[in-house]
C-alpha atoms as a PDB file:
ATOM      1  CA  UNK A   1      54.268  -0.132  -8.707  1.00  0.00           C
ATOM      2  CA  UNK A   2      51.471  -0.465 -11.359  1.00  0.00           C
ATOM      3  CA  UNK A   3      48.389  -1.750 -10.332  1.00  0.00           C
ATOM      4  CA  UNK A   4      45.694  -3.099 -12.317  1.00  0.00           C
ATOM      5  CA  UNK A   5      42.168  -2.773 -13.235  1.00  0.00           C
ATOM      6  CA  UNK A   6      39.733  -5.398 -14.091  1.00  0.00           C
ATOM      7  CA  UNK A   7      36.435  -5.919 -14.694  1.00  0.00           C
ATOM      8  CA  UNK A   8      34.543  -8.360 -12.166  1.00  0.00           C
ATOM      9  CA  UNK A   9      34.261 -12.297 -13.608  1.00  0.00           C
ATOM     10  CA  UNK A  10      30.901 -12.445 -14.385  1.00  0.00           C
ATOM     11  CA  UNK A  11      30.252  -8.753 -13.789  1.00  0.00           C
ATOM     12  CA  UNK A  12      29.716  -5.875 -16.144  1.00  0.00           C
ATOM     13  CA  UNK A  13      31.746  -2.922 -15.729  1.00  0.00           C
ATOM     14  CA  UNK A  14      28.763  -1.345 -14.788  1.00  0.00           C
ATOM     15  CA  UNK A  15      28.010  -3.637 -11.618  1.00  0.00           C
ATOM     16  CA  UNK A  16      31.715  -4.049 -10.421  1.00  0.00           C
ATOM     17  CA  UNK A  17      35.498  -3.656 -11.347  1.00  0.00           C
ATOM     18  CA  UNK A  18      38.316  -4.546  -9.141  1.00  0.00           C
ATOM     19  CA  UNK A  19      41.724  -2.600  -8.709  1.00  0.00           C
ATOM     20  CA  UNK A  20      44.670  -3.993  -7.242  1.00  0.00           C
ATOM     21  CA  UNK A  21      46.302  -1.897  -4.689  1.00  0.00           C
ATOM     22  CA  UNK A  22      50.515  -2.203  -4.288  1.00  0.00           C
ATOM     23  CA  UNK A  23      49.566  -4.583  -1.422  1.00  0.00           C
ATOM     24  CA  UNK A  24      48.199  -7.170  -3.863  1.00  0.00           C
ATOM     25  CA  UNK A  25      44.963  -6.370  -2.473  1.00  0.00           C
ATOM     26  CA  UNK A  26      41.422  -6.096  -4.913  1.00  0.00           C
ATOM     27  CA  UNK A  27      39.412  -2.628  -4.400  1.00  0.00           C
ATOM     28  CA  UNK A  28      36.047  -3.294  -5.881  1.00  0.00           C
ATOM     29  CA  UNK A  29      34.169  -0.404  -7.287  1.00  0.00           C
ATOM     30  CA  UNK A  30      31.550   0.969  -9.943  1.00  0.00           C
ATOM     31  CA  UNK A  31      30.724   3.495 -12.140  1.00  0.00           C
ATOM     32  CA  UNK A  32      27.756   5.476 -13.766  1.00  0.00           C
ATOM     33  CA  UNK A  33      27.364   8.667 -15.159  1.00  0.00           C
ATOM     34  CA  UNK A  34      29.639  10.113 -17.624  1.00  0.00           C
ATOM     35  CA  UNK A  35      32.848   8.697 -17.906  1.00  0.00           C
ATOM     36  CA  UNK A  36      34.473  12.116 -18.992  1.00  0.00           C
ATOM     37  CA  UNK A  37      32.478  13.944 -16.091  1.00  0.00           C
ATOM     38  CA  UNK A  38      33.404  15.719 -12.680  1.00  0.00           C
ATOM     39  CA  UNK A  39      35.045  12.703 -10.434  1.00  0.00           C
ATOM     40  CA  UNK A  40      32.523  12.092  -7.177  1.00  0.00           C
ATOM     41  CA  UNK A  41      33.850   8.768  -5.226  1.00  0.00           C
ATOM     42  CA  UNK A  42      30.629   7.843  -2.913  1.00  0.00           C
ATOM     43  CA  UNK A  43      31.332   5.899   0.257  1.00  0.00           C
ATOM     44  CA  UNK A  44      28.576   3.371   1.507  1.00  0.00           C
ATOM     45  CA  UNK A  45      27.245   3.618   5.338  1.00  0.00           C
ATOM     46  CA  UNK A  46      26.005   0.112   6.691  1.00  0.00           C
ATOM     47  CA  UNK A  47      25.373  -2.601   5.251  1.00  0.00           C
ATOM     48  CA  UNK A  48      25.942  -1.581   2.129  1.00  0.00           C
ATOM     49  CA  UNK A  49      28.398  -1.800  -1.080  1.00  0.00           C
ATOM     50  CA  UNK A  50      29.620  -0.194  -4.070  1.00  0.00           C
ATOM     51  CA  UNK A  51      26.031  -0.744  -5.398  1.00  0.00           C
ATOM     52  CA  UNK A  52      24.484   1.737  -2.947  1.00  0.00           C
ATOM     53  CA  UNK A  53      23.750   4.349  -4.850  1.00  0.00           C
ATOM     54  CA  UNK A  54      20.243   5.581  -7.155  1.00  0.00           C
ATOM     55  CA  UNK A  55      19.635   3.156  -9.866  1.00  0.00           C
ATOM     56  CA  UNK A  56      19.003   6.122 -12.774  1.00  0.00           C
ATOM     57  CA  UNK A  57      22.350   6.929 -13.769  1.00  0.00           C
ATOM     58  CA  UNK A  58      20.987   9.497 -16.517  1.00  0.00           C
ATOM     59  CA  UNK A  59      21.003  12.112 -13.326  1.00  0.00           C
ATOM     60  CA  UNK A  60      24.600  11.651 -13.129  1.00  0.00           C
ATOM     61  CA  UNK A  61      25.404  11.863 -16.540  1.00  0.00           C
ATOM     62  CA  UNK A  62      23.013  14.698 -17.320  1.00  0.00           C
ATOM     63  CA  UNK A  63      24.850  16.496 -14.645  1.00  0.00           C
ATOM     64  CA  UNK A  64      28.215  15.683 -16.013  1.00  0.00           C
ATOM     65  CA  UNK A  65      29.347  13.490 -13.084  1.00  0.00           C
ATOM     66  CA  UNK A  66      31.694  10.615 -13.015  1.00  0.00           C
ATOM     67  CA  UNK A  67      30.392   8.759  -9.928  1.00  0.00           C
ATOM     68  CA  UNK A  68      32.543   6.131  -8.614  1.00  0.00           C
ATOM     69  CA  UNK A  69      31.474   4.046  -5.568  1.00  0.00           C
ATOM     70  CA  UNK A  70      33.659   1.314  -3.567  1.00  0.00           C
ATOM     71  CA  UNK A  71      33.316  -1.641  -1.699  1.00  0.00           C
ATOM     72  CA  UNK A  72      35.056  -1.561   1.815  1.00  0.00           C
ATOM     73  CA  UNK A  73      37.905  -4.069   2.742  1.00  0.00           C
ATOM     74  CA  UNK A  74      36.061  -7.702   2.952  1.00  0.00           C
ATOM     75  CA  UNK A  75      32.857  -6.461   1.543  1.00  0.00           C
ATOM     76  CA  UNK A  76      31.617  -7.400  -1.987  1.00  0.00           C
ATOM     77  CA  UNK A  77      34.807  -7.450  -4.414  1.00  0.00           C
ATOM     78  CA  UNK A  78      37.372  -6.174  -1.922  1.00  0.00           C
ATOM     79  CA  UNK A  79      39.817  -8.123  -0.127  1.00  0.00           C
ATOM     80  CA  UNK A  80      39.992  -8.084   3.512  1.00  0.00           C
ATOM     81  CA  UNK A  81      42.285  -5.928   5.644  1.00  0.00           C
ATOM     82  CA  UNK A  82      42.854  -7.491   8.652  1.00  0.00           C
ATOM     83  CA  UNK A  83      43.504  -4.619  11.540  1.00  0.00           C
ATOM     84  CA  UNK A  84      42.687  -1.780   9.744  1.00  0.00           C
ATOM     85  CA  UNK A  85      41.847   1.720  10.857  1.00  0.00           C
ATOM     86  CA  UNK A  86      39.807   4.367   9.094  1.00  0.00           C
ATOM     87  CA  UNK A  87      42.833   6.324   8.274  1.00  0.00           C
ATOM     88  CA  UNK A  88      43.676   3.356   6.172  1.00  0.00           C
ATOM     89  CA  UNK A  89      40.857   4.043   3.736  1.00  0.00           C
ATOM     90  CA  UNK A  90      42.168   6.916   2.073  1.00  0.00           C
ATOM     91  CA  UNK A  91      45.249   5.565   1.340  1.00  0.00           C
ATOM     92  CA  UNK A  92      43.168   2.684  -1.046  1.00  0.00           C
ATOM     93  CA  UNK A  93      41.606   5.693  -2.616  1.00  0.00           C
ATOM     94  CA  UNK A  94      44.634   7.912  -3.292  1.00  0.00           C
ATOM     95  CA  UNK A  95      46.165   4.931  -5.207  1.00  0.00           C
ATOM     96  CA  UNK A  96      43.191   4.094  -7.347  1.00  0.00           C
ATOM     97  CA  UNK A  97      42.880   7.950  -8.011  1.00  0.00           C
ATOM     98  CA  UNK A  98      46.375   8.161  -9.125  1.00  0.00           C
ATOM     99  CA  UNK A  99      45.885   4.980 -11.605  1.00  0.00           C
ATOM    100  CA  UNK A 100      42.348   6.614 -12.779  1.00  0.00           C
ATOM    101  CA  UNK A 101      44.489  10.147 -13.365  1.00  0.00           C
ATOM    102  CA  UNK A 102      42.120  12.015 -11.425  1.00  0.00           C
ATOM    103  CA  UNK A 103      44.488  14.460  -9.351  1.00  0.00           C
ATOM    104  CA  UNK A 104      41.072  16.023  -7.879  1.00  0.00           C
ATOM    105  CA  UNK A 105      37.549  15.078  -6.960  1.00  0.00           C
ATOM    106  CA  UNK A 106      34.558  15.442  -4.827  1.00  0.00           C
ATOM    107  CA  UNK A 107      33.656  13.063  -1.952  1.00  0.00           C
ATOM    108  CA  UNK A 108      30.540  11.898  -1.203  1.00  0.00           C
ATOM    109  CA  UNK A 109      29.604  10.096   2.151  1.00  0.00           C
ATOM    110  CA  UNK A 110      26.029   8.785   3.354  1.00  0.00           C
ATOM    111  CA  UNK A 111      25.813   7.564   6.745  1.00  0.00           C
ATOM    112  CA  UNK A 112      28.591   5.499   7.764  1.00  0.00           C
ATOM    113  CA  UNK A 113      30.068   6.449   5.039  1.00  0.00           C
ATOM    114  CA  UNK A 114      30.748   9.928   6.397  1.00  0.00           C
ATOM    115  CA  UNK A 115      33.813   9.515   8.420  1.00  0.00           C
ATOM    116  CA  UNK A 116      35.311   7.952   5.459  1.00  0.00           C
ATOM    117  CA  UNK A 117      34.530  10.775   3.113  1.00  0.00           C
ATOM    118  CA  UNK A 118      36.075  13.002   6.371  1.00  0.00           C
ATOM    119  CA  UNK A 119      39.276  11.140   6.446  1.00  0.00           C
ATOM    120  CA  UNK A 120      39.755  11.115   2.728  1.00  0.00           C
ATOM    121  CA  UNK A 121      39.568  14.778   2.798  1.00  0.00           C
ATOM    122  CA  UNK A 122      41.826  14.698   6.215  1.00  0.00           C
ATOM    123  CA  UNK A 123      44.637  12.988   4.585  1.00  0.00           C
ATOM    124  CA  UNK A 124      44.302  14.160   0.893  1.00  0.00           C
ATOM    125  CA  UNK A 125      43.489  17.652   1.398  1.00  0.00           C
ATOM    126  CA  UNK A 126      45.177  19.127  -1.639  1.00  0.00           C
ATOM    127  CA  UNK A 127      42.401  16.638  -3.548  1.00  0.00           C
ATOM    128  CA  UNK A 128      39.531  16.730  -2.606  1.00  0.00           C
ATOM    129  CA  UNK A 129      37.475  19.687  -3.537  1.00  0.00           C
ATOM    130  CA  UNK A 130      34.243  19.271  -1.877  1.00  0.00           C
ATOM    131  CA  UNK A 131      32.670  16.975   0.881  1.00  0.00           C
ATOM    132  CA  UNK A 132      29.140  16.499   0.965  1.00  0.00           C
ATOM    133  CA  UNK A 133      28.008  14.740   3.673  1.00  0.00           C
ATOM    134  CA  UNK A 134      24.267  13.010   3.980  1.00  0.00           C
ATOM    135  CA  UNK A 135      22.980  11.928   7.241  1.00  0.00           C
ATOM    136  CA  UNK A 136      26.429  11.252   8.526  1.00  0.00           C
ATOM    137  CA  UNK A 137      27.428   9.078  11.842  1.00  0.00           C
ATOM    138  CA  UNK A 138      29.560  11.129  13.901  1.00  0.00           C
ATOM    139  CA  UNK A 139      32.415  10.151  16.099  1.00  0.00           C
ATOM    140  CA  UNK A 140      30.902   7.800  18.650  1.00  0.00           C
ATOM    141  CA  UNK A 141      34.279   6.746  20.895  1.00  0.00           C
ATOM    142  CA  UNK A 142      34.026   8.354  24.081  1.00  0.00           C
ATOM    143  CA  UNK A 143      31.081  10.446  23.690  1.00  0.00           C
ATOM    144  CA  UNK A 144      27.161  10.117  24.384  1.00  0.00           C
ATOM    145  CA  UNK A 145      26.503  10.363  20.951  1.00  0.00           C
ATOM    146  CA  UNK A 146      25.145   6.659  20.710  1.00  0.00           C
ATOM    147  CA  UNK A 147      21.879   7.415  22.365  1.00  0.00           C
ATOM    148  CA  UNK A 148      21.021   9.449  18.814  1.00  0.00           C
ATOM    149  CA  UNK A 149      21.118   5.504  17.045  1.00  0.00           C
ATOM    150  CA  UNK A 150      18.053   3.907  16.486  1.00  0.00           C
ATOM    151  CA  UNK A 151      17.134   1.667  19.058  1.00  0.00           C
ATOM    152  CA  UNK A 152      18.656  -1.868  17.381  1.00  0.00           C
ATOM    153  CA  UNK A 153      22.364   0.200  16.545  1.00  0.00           C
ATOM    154  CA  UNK A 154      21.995   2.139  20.189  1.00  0.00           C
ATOM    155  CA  UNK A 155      22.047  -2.159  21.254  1.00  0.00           C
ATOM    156  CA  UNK A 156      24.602  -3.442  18.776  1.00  0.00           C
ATOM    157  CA  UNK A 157      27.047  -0.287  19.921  1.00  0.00           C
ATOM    158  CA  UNK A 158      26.589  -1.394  23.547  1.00  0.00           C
ATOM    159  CA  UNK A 159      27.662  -4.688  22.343  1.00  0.00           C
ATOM    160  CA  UNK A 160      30.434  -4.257  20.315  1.00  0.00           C
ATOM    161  CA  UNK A 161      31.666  -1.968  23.985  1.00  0.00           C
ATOM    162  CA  UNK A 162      31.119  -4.609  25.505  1.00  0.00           C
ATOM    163  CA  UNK A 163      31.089  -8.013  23.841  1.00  0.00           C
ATOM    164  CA  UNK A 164      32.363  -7.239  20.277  1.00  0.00           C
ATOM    165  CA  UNK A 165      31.924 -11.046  19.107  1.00  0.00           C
ATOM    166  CA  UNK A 166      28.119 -10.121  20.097  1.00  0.00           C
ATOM    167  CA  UNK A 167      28.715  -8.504  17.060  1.00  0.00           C
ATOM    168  CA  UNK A 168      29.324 -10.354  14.509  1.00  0.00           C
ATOM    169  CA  UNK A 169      26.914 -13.064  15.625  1.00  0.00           C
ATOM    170  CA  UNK A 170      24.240 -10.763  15.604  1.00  0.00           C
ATOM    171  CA  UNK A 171      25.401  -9.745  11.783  1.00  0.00           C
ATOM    172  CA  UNK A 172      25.313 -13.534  11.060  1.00  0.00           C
ATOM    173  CA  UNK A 173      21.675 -13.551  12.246  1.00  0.00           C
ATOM    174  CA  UNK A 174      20.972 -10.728   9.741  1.00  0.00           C
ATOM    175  CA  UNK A 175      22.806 -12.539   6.765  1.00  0.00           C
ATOM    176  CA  UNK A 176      21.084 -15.584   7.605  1.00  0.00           C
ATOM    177  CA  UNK A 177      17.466 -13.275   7.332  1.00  0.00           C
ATOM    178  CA  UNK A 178      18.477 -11.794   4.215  1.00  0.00           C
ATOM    179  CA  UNK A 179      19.400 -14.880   2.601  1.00  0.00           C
ATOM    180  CA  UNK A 180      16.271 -16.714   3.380  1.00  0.00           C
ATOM    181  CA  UNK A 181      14.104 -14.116   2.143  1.00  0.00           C
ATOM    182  CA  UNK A 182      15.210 -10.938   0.539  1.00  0.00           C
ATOM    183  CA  UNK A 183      11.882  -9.152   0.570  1.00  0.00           C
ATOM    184  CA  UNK A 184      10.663 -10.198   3.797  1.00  0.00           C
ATOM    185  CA  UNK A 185      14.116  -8.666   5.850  1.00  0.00           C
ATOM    186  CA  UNK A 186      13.773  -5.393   3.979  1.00  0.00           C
ATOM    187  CA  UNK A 187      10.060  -4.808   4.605  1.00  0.00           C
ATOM    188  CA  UNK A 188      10.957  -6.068   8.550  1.00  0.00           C
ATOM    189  CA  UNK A 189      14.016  -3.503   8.295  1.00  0.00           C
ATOM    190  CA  UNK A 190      12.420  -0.389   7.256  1.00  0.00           C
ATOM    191  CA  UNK A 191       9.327  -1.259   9.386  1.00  0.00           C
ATOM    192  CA  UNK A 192      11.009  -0.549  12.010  1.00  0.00           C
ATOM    193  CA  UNK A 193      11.822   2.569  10.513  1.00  0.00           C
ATOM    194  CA  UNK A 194      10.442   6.286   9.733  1.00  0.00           C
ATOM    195  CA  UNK A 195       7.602   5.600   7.765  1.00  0.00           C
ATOM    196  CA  UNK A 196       9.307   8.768   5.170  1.00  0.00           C
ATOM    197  CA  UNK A 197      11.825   6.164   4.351  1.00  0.00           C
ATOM    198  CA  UNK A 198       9.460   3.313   3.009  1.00  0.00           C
ATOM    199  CA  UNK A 199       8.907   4.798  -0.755  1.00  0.00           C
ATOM    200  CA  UNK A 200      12.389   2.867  -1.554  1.00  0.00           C
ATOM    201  CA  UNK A 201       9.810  -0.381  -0.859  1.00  0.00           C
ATOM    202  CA  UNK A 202       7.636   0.672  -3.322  1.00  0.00           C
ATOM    203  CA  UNK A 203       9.740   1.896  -5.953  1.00  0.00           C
ATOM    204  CA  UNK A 204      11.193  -1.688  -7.901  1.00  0.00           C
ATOM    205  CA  UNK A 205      14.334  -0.278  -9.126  1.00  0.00           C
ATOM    206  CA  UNK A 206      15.299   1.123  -5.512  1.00  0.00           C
ATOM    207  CA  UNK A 207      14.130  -1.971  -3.898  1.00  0.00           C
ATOM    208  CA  UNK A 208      15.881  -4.025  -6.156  1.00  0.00           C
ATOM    209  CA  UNK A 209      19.153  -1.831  -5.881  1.00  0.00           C
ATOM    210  CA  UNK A 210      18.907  -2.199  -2.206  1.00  0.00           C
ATOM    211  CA  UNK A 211      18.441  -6.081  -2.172  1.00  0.00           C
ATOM    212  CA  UNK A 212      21.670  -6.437  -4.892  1.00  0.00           C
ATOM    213  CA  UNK A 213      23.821  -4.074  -2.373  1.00  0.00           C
ATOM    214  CA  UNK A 214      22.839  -6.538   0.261  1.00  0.00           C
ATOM    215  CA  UNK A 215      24.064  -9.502  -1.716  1.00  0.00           C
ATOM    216  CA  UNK A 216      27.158  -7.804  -1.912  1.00  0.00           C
ATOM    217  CA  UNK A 217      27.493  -6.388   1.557  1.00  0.00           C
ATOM    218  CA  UNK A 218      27.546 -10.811   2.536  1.00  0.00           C
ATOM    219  CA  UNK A 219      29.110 -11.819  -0.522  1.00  0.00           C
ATOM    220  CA  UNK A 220      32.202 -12.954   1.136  1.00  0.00           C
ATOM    221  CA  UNK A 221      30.218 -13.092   4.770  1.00  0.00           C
ATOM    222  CA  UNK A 222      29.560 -11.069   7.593  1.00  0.00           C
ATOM    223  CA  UNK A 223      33.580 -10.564   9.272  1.00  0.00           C
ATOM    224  CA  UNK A 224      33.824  -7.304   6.928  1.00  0.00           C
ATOM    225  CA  UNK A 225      30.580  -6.017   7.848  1.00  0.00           C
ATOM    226  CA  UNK A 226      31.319  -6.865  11.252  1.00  0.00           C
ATOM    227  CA  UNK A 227      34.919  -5.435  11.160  1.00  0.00           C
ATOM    228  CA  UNK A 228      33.557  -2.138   9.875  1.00  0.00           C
ATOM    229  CA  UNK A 229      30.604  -1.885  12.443  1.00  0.00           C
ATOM    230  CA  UNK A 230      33.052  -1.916  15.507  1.00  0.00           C
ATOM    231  CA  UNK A 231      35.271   0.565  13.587  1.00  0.00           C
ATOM    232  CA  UNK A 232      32.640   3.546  14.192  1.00  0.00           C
ATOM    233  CA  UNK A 233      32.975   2.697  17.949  1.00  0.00           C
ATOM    234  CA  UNK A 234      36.629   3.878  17.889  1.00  0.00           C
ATOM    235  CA  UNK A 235      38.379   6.767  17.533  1.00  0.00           C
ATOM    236  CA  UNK A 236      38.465   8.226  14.017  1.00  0.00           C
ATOM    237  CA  UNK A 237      42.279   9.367  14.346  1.00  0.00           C
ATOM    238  CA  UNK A 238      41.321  12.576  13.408  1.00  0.00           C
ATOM    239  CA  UNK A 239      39.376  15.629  14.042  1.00  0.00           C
ATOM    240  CA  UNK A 240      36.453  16.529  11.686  1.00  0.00           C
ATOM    241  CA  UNK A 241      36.702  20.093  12.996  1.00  0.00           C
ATOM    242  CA  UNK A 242      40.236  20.319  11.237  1.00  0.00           C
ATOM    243  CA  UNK A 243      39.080  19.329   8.176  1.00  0.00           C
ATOM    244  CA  UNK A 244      39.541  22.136   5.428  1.00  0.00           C
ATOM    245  CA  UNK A 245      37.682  21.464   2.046  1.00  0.00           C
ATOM    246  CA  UNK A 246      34.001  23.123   1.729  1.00  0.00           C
ATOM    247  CA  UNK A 247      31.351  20.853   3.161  1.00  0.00           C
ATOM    248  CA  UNK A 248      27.708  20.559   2.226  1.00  0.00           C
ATOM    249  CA  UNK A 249      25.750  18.532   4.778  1.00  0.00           C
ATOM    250  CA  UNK A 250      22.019  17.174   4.220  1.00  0.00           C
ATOM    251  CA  UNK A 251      20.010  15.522   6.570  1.00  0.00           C
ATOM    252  CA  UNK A 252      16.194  14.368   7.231  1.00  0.00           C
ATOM    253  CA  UNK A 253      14.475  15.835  10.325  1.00  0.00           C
ATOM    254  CA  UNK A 254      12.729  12.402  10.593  1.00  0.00           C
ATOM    255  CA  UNK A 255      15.368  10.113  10.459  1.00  0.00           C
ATOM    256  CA  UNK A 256      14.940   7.945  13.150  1.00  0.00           C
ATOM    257  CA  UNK A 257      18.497   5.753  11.806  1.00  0.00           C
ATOM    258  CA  UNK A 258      20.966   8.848  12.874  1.00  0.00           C
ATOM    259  CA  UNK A 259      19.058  11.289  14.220  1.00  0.00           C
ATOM    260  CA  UNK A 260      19.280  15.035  13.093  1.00  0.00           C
ATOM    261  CA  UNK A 261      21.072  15.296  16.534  1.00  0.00           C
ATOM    262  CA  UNK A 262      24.065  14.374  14.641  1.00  0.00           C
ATOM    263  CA  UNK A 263      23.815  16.566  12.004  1.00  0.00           C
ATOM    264  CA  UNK A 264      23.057  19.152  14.088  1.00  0.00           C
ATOM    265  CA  UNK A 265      26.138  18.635  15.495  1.00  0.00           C
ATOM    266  CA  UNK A 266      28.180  18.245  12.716  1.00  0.00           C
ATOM    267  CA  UNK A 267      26.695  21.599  11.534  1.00  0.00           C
ATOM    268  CA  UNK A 268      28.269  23.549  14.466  1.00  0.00           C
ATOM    269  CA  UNK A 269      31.354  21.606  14.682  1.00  0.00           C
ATOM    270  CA  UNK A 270      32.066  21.687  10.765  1.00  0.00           C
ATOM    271  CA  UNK A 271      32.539  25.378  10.755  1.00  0.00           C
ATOM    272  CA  UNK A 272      31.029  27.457   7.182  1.00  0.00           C
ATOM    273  CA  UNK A 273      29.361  24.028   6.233  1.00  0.00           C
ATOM    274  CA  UNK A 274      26.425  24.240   4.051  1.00  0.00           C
ATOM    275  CA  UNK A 275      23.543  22.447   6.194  1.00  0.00           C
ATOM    276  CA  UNK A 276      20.080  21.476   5.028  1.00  0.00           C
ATOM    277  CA  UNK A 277      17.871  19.744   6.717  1.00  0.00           C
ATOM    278  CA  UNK A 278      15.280  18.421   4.886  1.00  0.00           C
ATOM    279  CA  UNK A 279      11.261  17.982   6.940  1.00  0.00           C
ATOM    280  CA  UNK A 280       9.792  14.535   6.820  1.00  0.00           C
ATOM    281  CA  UNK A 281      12.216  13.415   5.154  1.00  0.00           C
ATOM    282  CA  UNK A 282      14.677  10.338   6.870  1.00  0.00           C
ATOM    283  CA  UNK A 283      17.930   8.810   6.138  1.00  0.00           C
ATOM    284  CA  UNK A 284      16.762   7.553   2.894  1.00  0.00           C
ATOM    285  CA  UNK A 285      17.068  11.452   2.352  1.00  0.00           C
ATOM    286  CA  UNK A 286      19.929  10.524   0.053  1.00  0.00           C
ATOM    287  CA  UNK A 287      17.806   8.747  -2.394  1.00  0.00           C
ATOM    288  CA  UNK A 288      14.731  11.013  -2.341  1.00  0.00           C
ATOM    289  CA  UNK A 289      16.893  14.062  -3.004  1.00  0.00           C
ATOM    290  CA  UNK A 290      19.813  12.572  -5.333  1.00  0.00           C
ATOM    291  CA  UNK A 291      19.997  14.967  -7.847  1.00  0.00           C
ATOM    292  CA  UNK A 292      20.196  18.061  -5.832  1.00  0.00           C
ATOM    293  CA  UNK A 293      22.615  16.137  -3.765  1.00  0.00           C
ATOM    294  CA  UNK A 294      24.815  15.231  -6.762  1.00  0.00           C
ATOM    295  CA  UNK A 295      24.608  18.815  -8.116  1.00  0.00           C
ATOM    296  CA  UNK A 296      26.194  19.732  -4.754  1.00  0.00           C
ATOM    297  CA  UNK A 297      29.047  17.520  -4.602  1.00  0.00           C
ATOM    298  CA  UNK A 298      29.783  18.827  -8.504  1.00  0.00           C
END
């Protein structure tokens, strides 16, 4: 079935497209870099969107990178999925690959978006040439791994155990925040944080980046961000371990989001990965270090 791609109304290409999937469903993504590069597809951790990603797209093209990021189902420009599972995921990206004619490309996933990058590579092995991981969540569902969350996501987790709608009224309360004040949630969100991670605060273009993700994280409200919150405290579907293509892993030895725990024990479980771990750096690791990260996943 052919699907189609369209730009965003009232959107450059630049900020958002939209494919439809076979389902009739919209995928929304973006682009920078160069358009004739390497293919890297970039998967956002939470909250964030398709607009996660360093502001300076020169690095990407200068490196000769086509980097593509997406919006998950019912955040910013794509359509719910009611009942999905992360295995789901990398059936949306095999389809827009196919359309795009890229038969092969790299994966990138920070954070949350790690498991997604793991599945893609799970279920599209003969694709996907490298994974790159930064500051990854591991698998959280029946393991102690949750007491390596900051303190607020170490709560939410024992929520969404326990009381999942806890959930998505306590994401409501956050949209709510946001929405009031922009600046003021931010500078309470990454106060809270490693004090490594607060140059994105004082850079405007980063700052700015991370307030327009935001907008799109709630653009259609909180039951995607919600949905995809509760998803990390299942099982994946998968095993990581079994998961062929070569991996390069970063992750900051002060990140007090996911701590290095995780990467540490991604590192041993992920055998022949490529691990650095980067000294006061955090989870904003990604940003500080983008261009050796990019060069990596080319």
């Amino acid at each position: 079935m052919a699907a189609a791609v369209s730009s965003a109304a009232g959107m450059s290409a630049g900020s958002g497209s939209t494919f439809r999937l076979s389902d009739g469903r919209l995928l929304g993504y973006a682009e920078q870099g160069d358009p004739d590069g390497t293919a890297v597809l970039m998967f956002h951790g939470l909250p964030g969107s398709r607009l996660i990603r360093h502001p300076d797209g020169s690095v990407a093209r200068r490196l000769g990178i086509r980097l593509i990021t997406f919006d998950r189902p019912g955040i910013g420009l794509s359509s719910p999925q009611p009942g999905r599972r992360m295995l789901d995921w990398p059936r949306d990206v095999a389809e827009f690959a196919d359309a795009q004619g890229l038969d092969r490309f790299a994966v990138l996933g920070w954070s949350g978006g790690g498991p997604y990058a793991l599945a893609t590579a799970h279920v599209l092995p003969d694709r996907v040439t490298r994974i790159v991981l930064v500051a990854p969540v591991t698998p959280l569902a029946g393991t102690a791994f949750t007491r390596e969350l900051s303190p607020d996501l170490r709560r939410r987790a024992r929520m969404g155990r326990l009381i999942p709608w806890l959930v998505h009224a306590a994401v409501a309360r956050d949209a709510r925040a946001f929405r009031r004040d922009p600046d003021r949630a931010l500078v309470d969100e990454f106060g809270r944080g490693a004090a490594c991670d607060r140059f994105v605060l004082d850079d405007p273009e980063l700052k700015q980046m991370l307030i327009d993700s935001r907008n799109e994280t709630f653009r259609q409200g909180t039951r995607g961000l919600a949905a995809d919150a509760l998803l990390y405290l299942r099982p994946w579907g998968f095993d990581p371990a079994v998961v062929k293509a070569p991996i390069t892993l970063w992750h900051g030895e002060s990140d007090e989001t996911l701590s290095p725990a995780m990467g540490r024990h991604f590192a041993d479980l992920l055998a022949g990965s490529d691990v650095t771990f980067v000294p006061d750096e955090g989870h904003m690791v990604c940003l500080s270090h983008w261009e050796s990260i990019l060069r990596d996943a080319a």
